[in-house]
Protein backbone atom coordinates (compact mmCIF):
# COMPACT_ATOMS: atom_id res chain seq x y z
CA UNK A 1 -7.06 -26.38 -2.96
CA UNK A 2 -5.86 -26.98 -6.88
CA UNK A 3 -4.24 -30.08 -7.13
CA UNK A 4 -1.67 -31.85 -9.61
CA UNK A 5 -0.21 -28.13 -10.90
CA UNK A 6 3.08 -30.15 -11.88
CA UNK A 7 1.04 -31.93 -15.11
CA UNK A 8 -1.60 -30.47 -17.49
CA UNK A 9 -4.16 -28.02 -16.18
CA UNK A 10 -7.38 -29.49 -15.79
CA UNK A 11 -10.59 -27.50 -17.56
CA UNK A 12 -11.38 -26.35 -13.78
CA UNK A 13 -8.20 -25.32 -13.24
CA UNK A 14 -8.15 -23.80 -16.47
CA UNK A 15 -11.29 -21.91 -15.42
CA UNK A 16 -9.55 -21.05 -12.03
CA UNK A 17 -6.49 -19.26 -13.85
CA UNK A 18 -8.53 -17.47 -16.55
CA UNK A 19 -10.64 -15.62 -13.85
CA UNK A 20 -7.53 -14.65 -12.23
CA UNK A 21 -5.73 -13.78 -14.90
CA UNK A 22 -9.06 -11.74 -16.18
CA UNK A 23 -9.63 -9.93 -12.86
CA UNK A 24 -5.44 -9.00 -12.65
CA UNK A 25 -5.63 -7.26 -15.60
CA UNK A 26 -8.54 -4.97 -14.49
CA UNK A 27 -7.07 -4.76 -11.22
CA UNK A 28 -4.36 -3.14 -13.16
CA UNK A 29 -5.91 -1.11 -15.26
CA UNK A 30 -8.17 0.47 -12.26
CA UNK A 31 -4.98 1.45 -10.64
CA UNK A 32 -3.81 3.31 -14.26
CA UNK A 33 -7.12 5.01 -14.96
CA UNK A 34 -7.25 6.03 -11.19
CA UNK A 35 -3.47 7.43 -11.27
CA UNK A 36 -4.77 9.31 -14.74
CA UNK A 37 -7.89 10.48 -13.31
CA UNK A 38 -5.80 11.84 -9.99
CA UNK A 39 -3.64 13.74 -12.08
CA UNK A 40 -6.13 16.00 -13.05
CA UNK A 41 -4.68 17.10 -16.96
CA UNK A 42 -7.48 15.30 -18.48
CA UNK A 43 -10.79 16.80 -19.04
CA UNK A 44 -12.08 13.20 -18.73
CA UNK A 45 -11.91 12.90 -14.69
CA UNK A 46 -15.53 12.28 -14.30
CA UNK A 47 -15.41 9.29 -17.29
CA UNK A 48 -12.59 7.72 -16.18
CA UNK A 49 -13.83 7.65 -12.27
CA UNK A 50 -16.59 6.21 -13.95
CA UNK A 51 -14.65 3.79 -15.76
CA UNK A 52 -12.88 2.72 -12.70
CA UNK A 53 -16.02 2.19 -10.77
CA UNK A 54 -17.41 -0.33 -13.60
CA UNK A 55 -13.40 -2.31 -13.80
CA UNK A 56 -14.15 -2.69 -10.07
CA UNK A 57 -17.54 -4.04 -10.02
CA UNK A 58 -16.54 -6.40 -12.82
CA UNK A 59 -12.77 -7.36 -11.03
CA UNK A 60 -14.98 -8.15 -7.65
CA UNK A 61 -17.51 -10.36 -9.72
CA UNK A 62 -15.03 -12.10 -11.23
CA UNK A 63 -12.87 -13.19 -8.27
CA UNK A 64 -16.34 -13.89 -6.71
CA UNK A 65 -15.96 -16.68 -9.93
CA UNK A 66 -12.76 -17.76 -9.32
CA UNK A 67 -13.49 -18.00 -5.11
CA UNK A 68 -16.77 -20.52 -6.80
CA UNK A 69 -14.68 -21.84 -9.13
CA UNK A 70 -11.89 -23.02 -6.43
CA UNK A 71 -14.57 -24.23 -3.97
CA UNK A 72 -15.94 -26.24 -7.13
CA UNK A 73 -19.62 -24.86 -6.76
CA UNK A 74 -19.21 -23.89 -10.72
CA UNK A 75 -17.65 -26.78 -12.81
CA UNK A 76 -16.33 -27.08 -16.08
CA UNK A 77 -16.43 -30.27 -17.36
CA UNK A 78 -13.89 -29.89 -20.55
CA UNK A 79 -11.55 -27.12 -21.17
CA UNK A 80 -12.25 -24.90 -23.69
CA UNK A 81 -9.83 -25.07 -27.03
């Protein structure tokens, strides 16, 4: 568990939060490409069902990061600036 969240982030925790944040945001975008791609009007179905596919793969690796991250088996030692 992520402690002292009152006072400034430290570069792990920093770490922690960016991976989230990162993996959200293709979360999200999955789910818009996938409502697109559903609605059939685009001759791009097949691209953007491939497009989801890759957001997926990368959203799963990256909370795979943050799940590391947490458990501190990958460490950053300073945040970045």
């Amino acid at each position: 568990m992520i402690d002292d969240l009152d006072g400034p982030r430290t570069a792990q925790q920093e770490l922690f939060y960016d991976l989230e944040d990162a993996s959200a945001v293709i979360g999200c975008s999955v789910v818009q490409l996938t409502a697109l791609a559903a609605g059939g009007a685009s001759n791009n179905v097949a691209t953007l069902t491939k497009v989801c596919a890759l957001l997926t793969a990368q959203q799963q690796r990256l909370e795979a990061y943050a799940s590391e991250v947490k458990a501190q088996r990958i460490n950053r030692s300073e945040a970045s600036g």
